[in-house]
PDB file of N, CA and C in Angstrom:
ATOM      1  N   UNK A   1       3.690  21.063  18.856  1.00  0.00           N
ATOM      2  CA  UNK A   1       3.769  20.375  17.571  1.00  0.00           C
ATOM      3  C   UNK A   1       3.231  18.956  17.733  1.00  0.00           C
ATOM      4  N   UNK A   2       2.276  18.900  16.426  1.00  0.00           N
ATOM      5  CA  UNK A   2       1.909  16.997  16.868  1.00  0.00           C
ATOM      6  C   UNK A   2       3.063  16.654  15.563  1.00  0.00           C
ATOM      7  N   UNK A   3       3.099  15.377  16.628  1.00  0.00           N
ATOM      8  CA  UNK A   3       3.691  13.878  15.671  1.00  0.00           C
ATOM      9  C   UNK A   3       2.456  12.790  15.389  1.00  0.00           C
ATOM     10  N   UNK A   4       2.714  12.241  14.722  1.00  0.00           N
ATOM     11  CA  UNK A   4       1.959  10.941  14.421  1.00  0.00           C
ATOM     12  C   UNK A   4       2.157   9.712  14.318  1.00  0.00           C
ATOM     13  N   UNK A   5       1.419   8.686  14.575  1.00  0.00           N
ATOM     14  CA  UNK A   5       1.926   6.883  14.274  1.00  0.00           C
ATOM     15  C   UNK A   5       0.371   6.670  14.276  1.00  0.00           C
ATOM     16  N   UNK A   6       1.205   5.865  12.791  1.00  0.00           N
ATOM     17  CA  UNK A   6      -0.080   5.342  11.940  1.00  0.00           C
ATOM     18  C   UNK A   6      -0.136   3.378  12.688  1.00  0.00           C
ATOM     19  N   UNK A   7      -1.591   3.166  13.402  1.00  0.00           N
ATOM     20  CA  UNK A   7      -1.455   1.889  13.598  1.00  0.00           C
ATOM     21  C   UNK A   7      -2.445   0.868  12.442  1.00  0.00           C
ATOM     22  N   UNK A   8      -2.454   0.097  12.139  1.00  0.00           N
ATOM     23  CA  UNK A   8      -3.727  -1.624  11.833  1.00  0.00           C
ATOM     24  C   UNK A   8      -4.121  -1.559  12.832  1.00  0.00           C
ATOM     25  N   UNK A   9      -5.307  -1.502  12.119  1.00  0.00           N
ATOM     26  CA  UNK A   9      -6.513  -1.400  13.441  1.00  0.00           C
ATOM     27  C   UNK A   9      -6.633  -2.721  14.528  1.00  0.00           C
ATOM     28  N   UNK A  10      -5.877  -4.241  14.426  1.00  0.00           N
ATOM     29  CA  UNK A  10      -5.930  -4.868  15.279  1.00  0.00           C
ATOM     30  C   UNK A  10      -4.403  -4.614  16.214  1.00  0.00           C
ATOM     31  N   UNK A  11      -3.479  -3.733  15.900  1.00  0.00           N
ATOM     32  CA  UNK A  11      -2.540  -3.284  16.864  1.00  0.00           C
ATOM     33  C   UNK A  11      -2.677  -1.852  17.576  1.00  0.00           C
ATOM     34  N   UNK A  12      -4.174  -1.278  16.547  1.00  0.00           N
ATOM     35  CA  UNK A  12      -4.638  -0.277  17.632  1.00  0.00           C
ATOM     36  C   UNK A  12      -5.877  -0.924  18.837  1.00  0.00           C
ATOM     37  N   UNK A  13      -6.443  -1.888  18.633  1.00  0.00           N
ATOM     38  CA  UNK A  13      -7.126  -2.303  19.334  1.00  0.00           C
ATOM     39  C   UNK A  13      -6.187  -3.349  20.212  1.00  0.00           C
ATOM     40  N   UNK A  14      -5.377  -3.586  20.196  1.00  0.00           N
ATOM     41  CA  UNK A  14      -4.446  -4.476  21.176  1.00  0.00           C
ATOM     42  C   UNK A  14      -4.309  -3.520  22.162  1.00  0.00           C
ATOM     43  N   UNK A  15      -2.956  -2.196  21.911  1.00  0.00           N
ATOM     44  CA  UNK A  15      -3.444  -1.112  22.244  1.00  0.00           C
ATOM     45  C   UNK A  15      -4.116  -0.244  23.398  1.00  0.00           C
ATOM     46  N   UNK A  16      -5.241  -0.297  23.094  1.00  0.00           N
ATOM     47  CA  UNK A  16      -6.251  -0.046  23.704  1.00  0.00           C
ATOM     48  C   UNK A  16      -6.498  -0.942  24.942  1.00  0.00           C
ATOM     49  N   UNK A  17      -6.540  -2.179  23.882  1.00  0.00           N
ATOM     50  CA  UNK A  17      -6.932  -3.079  25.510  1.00  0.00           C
ATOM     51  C   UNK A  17      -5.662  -3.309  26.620  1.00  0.00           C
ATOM     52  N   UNK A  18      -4.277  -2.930  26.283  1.00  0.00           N
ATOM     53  CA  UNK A  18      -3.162  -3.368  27.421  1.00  0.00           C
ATOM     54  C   UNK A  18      -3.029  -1.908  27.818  1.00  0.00           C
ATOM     55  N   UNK A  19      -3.414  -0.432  27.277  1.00  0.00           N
ATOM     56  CA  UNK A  19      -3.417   1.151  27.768  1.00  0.00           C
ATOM     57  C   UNK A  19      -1.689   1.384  27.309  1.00  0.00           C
ATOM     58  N   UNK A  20      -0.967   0.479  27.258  1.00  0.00           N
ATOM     59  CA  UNK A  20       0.355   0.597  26.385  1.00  0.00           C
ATOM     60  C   UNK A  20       0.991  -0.151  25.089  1.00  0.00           C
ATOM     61  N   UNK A  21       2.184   0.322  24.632  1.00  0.00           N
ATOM     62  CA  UNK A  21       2.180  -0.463  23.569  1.00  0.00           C
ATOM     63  C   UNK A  21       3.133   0.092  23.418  1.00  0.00           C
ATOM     64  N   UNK A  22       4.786  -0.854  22.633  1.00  0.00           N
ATOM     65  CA  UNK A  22       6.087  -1.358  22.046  1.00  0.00           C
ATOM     66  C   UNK A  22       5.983  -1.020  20.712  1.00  0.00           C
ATOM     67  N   UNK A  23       4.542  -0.713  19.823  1.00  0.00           N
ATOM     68  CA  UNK A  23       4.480  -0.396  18.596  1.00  0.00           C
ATOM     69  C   UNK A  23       4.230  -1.270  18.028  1.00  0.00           C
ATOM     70  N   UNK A  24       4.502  -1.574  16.716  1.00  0.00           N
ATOM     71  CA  UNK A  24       4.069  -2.572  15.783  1.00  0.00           C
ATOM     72  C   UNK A  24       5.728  -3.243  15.491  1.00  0.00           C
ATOM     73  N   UNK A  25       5.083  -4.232  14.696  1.00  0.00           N
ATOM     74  CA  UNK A  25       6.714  -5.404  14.532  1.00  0.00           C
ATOM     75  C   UNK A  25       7.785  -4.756  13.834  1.00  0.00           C
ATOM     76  N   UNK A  26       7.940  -3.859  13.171  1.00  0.00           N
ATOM     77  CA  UNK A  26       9.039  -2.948  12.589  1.00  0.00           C
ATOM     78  C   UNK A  26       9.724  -1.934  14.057  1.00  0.00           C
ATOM     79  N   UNK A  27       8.787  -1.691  14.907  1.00  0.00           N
ATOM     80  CA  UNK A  27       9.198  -0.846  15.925  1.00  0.00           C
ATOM     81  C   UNK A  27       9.763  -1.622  16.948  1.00  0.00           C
ATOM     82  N   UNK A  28       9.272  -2.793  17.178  1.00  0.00           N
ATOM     83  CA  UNK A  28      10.107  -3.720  17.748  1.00  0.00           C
ATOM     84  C   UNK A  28      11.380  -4.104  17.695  1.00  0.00           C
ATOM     85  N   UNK A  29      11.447  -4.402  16.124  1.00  0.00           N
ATOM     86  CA  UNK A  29      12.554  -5.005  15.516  1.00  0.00           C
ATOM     87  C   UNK A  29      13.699  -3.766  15.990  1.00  0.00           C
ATOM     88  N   UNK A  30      13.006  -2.432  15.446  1.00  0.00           N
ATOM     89  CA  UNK A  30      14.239  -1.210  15.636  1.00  0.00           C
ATOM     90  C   UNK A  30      14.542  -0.993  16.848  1.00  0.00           C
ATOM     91  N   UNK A  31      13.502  -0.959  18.241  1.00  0.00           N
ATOM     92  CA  UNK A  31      14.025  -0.720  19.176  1.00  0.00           C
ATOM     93  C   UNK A  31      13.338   0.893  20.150  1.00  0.00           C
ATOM     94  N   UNK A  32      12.862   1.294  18.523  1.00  0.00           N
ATOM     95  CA  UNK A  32      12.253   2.852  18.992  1.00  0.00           C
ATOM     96  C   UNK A  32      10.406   2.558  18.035  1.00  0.00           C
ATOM     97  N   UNK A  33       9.860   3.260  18.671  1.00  0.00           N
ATOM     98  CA  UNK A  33       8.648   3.499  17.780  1.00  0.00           C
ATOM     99  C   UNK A  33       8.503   5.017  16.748  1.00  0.00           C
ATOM    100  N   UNK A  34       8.402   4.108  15.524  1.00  0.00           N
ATOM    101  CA  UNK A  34       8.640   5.146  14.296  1.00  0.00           C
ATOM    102  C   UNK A  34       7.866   6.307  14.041  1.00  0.00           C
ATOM    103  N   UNK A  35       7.570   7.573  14.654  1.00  0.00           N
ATOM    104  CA  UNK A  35       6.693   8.672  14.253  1.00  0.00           C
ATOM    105  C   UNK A  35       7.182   9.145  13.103  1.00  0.00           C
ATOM    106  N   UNK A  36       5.538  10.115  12.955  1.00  0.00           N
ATOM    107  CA  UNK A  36       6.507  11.015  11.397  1.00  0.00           C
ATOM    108  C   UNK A  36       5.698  12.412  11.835  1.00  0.00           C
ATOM    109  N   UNK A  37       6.018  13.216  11.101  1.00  0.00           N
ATOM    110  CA  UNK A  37       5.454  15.171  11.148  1.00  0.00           C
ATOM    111  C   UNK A  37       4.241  14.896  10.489  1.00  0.00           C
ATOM    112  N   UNK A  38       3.613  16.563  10.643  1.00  0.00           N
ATOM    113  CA  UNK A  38       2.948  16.484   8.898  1.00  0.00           C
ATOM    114  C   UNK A  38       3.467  16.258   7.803  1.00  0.00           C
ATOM    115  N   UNK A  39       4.093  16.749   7.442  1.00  0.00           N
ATOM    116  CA  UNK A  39       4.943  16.722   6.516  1.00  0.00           C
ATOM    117  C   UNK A  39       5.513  15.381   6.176  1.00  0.00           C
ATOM    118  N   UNK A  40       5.845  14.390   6.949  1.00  0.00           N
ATOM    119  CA  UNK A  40       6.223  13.229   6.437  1.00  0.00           C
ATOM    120  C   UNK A  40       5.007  12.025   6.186  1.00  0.00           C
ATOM    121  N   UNK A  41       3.697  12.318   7.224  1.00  0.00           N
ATOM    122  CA  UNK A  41       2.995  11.053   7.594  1.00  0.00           C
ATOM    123  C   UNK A  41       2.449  10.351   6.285  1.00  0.00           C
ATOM    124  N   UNK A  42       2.117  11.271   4.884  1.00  0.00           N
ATOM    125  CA  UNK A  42       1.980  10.908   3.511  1.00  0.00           C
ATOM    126  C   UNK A  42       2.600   9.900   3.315  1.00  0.00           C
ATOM    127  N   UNK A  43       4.133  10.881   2.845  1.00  0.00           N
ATOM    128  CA  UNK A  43       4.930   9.468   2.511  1.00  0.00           C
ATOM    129  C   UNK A  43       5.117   8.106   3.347  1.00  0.00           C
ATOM    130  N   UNK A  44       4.870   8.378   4.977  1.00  0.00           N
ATOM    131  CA  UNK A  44       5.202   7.016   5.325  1.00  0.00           C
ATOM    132  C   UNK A  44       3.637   5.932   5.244  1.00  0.00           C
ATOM    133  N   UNK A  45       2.203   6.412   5.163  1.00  0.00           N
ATOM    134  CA  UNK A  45       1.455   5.829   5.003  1.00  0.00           C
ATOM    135  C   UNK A  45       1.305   4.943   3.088  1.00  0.00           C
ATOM    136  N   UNK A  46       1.818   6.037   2.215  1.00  0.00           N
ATOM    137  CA  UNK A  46       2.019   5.457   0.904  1.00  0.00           C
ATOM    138  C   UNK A  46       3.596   4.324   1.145  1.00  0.00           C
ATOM    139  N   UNK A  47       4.604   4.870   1.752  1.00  0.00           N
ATOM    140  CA  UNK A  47       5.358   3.825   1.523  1.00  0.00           C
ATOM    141  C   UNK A  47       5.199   2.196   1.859  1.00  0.00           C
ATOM    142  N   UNK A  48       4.804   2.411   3.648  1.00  0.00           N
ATOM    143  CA  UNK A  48       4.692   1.060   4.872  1.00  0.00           C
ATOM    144  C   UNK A  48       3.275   0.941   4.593  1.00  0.00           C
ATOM    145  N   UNK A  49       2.012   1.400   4.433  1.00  0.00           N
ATOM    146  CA  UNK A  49       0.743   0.481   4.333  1.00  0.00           C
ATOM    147  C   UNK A  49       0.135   1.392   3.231  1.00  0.00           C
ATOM    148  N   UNK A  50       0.700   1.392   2.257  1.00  0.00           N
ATOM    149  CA  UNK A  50       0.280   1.209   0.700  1.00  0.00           C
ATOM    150  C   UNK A  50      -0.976  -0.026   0.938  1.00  0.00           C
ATOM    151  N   UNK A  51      -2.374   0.227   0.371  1.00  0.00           N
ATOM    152  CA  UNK A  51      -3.331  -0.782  -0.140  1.00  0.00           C
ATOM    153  C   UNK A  51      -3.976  -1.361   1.193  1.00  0.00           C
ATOM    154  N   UNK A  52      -3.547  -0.591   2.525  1.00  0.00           N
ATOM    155  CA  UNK A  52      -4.048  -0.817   3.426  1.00  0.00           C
ATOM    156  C   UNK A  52      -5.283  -0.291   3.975  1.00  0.00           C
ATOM    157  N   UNK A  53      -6.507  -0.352   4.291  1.00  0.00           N
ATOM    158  CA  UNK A  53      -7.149   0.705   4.532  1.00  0.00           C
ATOM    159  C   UNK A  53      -7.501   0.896   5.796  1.00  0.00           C
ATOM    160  N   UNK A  54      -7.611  -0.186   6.753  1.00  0.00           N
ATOM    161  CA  UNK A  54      -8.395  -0.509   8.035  1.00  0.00           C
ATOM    162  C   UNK A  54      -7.327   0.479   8.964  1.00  0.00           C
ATOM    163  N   UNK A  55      -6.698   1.593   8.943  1.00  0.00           N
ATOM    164  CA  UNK A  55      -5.996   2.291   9.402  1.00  0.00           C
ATOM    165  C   UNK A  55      -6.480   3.087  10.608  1.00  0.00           C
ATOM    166  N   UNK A  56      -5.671   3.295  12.019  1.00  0.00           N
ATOM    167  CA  UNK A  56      -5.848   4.898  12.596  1.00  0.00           C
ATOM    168  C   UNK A  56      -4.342   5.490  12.762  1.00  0.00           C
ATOM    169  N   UNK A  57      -5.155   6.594  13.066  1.00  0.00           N
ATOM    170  CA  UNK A  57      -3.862   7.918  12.672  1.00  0.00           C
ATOM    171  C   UNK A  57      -4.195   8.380  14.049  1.00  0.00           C
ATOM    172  N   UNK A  58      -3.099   8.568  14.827  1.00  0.00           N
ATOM    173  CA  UNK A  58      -2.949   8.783  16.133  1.00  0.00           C
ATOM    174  C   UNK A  58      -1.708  10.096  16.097  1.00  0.00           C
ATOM    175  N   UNK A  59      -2.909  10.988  16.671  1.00  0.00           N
ATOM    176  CA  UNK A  59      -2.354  12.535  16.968  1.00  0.00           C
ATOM    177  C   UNK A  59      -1.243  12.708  17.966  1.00  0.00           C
ATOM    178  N   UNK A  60      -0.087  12.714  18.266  1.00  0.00           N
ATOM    179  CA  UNK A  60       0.928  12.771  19.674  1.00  0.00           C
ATOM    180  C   UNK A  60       1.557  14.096  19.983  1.00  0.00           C
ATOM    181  N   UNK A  61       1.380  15.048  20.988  1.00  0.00           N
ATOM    182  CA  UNK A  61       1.778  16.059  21.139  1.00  0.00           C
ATOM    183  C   UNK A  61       3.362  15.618  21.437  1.00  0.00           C
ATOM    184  N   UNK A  62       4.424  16.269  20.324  1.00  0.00           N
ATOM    185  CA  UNK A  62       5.950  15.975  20.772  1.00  0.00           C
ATOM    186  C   UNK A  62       6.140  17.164  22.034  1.00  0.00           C
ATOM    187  N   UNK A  63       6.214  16.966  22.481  1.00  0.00           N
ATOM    188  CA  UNK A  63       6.536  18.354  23.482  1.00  0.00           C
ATOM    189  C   UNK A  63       5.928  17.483  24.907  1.00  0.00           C
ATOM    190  N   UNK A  64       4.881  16.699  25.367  1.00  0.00           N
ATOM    191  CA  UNK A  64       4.659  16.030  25.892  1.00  0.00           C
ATOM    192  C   UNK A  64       5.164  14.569  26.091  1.00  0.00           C
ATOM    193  N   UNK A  65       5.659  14.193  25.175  1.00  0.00           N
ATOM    194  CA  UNK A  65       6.807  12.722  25.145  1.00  0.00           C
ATOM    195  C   UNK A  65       8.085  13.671  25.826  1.00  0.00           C
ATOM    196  N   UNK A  66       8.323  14.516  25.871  1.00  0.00           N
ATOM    197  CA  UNK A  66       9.888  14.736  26.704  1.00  0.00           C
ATOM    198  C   UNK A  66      11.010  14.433  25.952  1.00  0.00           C
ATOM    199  N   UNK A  67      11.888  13.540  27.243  1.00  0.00           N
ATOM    200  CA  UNK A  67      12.901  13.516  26.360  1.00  0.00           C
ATOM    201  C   UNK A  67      13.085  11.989  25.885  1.00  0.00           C
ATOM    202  N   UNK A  68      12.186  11.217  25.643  1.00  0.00           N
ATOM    203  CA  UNK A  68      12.162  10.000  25.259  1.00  0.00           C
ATOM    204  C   UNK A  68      12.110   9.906  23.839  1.00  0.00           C
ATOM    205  N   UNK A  69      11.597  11.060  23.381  1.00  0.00           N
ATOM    206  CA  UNK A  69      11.976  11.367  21.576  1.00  0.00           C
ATOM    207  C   UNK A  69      12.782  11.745  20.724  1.00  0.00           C
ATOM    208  N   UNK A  70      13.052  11.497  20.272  1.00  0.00           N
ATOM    209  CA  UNK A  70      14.309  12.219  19.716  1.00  0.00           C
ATOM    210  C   UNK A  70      13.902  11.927  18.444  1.00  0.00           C
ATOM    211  N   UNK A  71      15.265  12.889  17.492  1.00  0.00           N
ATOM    212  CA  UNK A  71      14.571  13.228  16.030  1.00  0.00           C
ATOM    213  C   UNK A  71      16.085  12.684  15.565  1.00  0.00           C
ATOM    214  N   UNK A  72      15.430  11.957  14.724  1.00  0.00           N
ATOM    215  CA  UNK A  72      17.144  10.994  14.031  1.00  0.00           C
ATOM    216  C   UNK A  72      16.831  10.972  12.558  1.00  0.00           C
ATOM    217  N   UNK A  73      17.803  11.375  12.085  1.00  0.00           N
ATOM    218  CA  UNK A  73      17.597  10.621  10.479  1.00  0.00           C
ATOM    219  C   UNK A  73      17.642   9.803  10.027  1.00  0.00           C
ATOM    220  N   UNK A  74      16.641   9.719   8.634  1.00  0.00           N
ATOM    221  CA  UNK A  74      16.156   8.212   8.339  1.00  0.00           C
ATOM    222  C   UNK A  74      15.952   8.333   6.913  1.00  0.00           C
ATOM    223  N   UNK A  75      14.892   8.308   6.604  1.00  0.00           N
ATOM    224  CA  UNK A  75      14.337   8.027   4.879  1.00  0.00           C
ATOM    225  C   UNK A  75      14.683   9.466   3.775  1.00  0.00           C
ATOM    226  N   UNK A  76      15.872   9.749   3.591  1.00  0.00           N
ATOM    227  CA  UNK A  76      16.597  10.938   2.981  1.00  0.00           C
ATOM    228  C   UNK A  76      16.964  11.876   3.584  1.00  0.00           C
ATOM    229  N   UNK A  77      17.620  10.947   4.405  1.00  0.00           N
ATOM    230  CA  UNK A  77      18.323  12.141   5.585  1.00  0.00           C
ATOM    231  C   UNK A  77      17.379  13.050   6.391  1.00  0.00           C
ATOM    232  N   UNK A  78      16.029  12.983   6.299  1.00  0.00           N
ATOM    233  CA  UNK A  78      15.432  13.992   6.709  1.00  0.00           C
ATOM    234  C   UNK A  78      15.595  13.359   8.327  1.00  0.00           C
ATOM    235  N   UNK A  79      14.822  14.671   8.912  1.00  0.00           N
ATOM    236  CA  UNK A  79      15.030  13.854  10.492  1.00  0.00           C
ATOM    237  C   UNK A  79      13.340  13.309  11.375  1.00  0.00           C
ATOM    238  N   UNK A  80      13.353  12.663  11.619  1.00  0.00           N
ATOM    239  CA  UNK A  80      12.110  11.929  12.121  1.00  0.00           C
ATOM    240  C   UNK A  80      12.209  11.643  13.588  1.00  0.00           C
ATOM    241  N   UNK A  81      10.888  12.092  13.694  1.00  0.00           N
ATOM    242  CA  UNK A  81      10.973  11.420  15.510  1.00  0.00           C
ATOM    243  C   UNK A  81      10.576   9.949  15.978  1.00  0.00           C
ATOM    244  N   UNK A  82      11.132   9.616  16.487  1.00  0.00           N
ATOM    245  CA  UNK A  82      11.003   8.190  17.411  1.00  0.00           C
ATOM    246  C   UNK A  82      11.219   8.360  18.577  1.00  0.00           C
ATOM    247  N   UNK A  83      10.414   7.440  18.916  1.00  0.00           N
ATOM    248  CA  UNK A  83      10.170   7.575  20.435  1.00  0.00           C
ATOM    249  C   UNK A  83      10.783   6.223  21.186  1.00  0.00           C
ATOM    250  N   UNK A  84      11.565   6.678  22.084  1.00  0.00           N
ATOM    251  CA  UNK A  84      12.420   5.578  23.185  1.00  0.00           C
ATOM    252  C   UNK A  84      11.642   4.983  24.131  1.00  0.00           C
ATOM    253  N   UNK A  85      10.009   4.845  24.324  1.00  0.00           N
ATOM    254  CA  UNK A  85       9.501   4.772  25.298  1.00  0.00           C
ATOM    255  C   UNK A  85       8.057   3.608  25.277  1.00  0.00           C
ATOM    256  N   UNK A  86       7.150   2.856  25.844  1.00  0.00           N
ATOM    257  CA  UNK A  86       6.505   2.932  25.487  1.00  0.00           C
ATOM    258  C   UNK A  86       5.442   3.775  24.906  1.00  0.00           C
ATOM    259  N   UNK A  87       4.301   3.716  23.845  1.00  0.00           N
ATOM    260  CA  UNK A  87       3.425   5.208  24.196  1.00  0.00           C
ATOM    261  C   UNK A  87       2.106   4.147  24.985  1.00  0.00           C
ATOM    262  N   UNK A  88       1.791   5.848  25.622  1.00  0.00           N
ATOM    263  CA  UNK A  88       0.574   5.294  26.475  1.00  0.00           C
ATOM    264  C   UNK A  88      -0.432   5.717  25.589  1.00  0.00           C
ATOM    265  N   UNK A  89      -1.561   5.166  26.282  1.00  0.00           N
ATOM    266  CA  UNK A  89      -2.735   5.620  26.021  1.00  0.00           C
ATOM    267  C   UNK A  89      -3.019   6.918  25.985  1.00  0.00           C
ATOM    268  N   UNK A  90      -2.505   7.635  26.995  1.00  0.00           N
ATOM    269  CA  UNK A  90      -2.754   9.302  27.993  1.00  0.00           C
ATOM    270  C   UNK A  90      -1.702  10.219  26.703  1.00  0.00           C
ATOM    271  N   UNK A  91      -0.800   9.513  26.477  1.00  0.00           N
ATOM    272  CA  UNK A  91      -0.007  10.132  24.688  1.00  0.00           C
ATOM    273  C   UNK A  91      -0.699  10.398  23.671  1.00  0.00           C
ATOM    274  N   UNK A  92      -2.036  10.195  23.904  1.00  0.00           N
ATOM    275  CA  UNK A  92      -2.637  10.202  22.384  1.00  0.00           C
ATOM    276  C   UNK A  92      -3.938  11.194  22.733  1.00  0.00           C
ATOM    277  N   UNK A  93      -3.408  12.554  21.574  1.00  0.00           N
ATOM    278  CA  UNK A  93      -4.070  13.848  21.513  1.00  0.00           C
ATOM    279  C   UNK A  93      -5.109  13.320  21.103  1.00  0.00           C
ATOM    280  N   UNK A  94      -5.418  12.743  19.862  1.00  0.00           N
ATOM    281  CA  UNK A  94      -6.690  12.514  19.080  1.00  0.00           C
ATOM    282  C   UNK A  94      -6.341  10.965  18.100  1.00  0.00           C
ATOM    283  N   UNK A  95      -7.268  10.284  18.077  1.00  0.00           N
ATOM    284  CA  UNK A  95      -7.222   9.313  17.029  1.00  0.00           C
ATOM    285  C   UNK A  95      -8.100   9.308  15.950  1.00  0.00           C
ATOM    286  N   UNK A  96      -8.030   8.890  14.939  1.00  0.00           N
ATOM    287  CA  UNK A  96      -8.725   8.999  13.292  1.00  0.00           C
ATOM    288  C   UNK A  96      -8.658   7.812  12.841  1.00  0.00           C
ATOM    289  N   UNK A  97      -9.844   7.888  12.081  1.00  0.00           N
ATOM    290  CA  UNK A  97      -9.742   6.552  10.852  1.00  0.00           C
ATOM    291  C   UNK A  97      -8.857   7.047   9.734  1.00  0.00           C
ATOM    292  N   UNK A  98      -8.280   5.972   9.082  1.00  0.00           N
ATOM    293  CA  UNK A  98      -7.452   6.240   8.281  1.00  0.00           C
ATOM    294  C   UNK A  98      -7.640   5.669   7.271  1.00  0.00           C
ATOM    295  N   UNK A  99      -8.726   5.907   6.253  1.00  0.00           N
ATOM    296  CA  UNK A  99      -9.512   5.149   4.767  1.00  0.00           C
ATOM    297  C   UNK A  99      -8.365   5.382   3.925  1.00  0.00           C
ATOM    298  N   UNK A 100      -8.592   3.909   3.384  1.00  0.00           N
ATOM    299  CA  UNK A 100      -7.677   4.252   1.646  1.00  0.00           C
ATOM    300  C   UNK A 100      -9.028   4.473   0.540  1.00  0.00           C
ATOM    301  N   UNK A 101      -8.248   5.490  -0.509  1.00  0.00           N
ATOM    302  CA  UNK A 101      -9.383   6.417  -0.975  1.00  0.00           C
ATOM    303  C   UNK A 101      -8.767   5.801  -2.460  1.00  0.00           C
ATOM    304  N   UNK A 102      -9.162   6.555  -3.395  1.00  0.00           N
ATOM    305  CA  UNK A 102      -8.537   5.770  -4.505  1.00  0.00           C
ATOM    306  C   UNK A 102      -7.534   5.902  -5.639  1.00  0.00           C
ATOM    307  N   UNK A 103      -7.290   7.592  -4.892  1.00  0.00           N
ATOM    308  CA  UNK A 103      -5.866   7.904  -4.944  1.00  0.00           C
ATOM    309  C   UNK A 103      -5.040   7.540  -3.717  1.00  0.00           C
ATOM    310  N   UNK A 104      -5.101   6.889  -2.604  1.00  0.00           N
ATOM    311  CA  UNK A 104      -4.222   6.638  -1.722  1.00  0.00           C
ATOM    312  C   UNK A 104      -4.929   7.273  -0.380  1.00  0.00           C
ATOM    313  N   UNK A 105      -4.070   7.488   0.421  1.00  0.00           N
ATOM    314  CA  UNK A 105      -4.927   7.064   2.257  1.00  0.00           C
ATOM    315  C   UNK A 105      -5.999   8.594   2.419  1.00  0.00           C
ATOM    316  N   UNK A 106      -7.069   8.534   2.601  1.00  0.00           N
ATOM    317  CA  UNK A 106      -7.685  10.076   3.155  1.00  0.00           C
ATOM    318  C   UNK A 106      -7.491  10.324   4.430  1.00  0.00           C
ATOM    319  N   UNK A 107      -5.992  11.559   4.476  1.00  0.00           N
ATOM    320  CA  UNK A 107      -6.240  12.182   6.292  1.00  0.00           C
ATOM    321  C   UNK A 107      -7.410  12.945   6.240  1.00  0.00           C
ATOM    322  N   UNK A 108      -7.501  13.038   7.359  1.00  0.00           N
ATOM    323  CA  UNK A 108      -8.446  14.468   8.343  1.00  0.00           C
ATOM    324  C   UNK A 108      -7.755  15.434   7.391  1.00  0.00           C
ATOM    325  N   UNK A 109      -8.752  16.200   7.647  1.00  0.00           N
ATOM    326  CA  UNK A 109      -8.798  17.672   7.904  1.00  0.00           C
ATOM    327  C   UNK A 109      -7.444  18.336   8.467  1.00  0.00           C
ATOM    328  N   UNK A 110      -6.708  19.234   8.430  1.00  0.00           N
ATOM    329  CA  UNK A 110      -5.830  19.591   9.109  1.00  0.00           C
ATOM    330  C   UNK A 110      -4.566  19.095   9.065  1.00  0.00           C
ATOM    331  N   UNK A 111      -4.193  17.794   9.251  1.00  0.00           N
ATOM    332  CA  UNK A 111      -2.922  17.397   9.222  1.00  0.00           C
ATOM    333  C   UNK A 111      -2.017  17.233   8.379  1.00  0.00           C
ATOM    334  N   UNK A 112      -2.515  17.673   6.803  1.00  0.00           N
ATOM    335  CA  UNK A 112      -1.177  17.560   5.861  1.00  0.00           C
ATOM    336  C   UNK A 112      -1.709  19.005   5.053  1.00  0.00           C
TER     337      UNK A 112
END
């Protein structure tokens, strides 16, 4: 199963250049870094970067994070994964641009 975390493209290029990363300042603040399913990554790209466009969408095989993930509830009780760990670089199945379109964000192919 993939998970996903949506980064700003200057905290995916930070990123990149340190091969790890604590997440962005909300993931900090919480303590875990915030993934979502298919099924959720919609709503969390319309909720947290509404009007954003400079986006990537970073593919994460859950089954490969172990047991540093866990699935907790959050935004209507549903349950969401976060991750206890840094993610690495070597965590990331596939990355995407993530355009805002003009009904709201265009994924790839495949993921919703």
């Amino acid at each position: 199963m993939l998970v996903y975390k949506i980064f700003r493209r200057s905290e995916w290029d930070q990123f990149m250049a340190q091969g790890d990363s604590l997440g962005a300042p909300v993931d900090l603040a919480d303590g875990y870094i915030h993934l979502s399913t298919a099924a959720q990554v919609t709503g969390t790209a319309a909720r947290h970067f509404a009007g954003e466009g400079d986006l990537v969408l970073l593919a994460l095989d859950a089954d490969a994070l172990g047991a540093a993930l866990r699935w907790e509830p959050s935004r209507g009780g549903q349950l969401f994964p976060h991750l206890y760990r840094a993610l690495r670089v070597d965590d990331v199945v596939w990355d995407k641009s993530l355009p805002l379109g003009v009904s709201g964000h265009i994924f790839p192919e495949g993921v919703i």
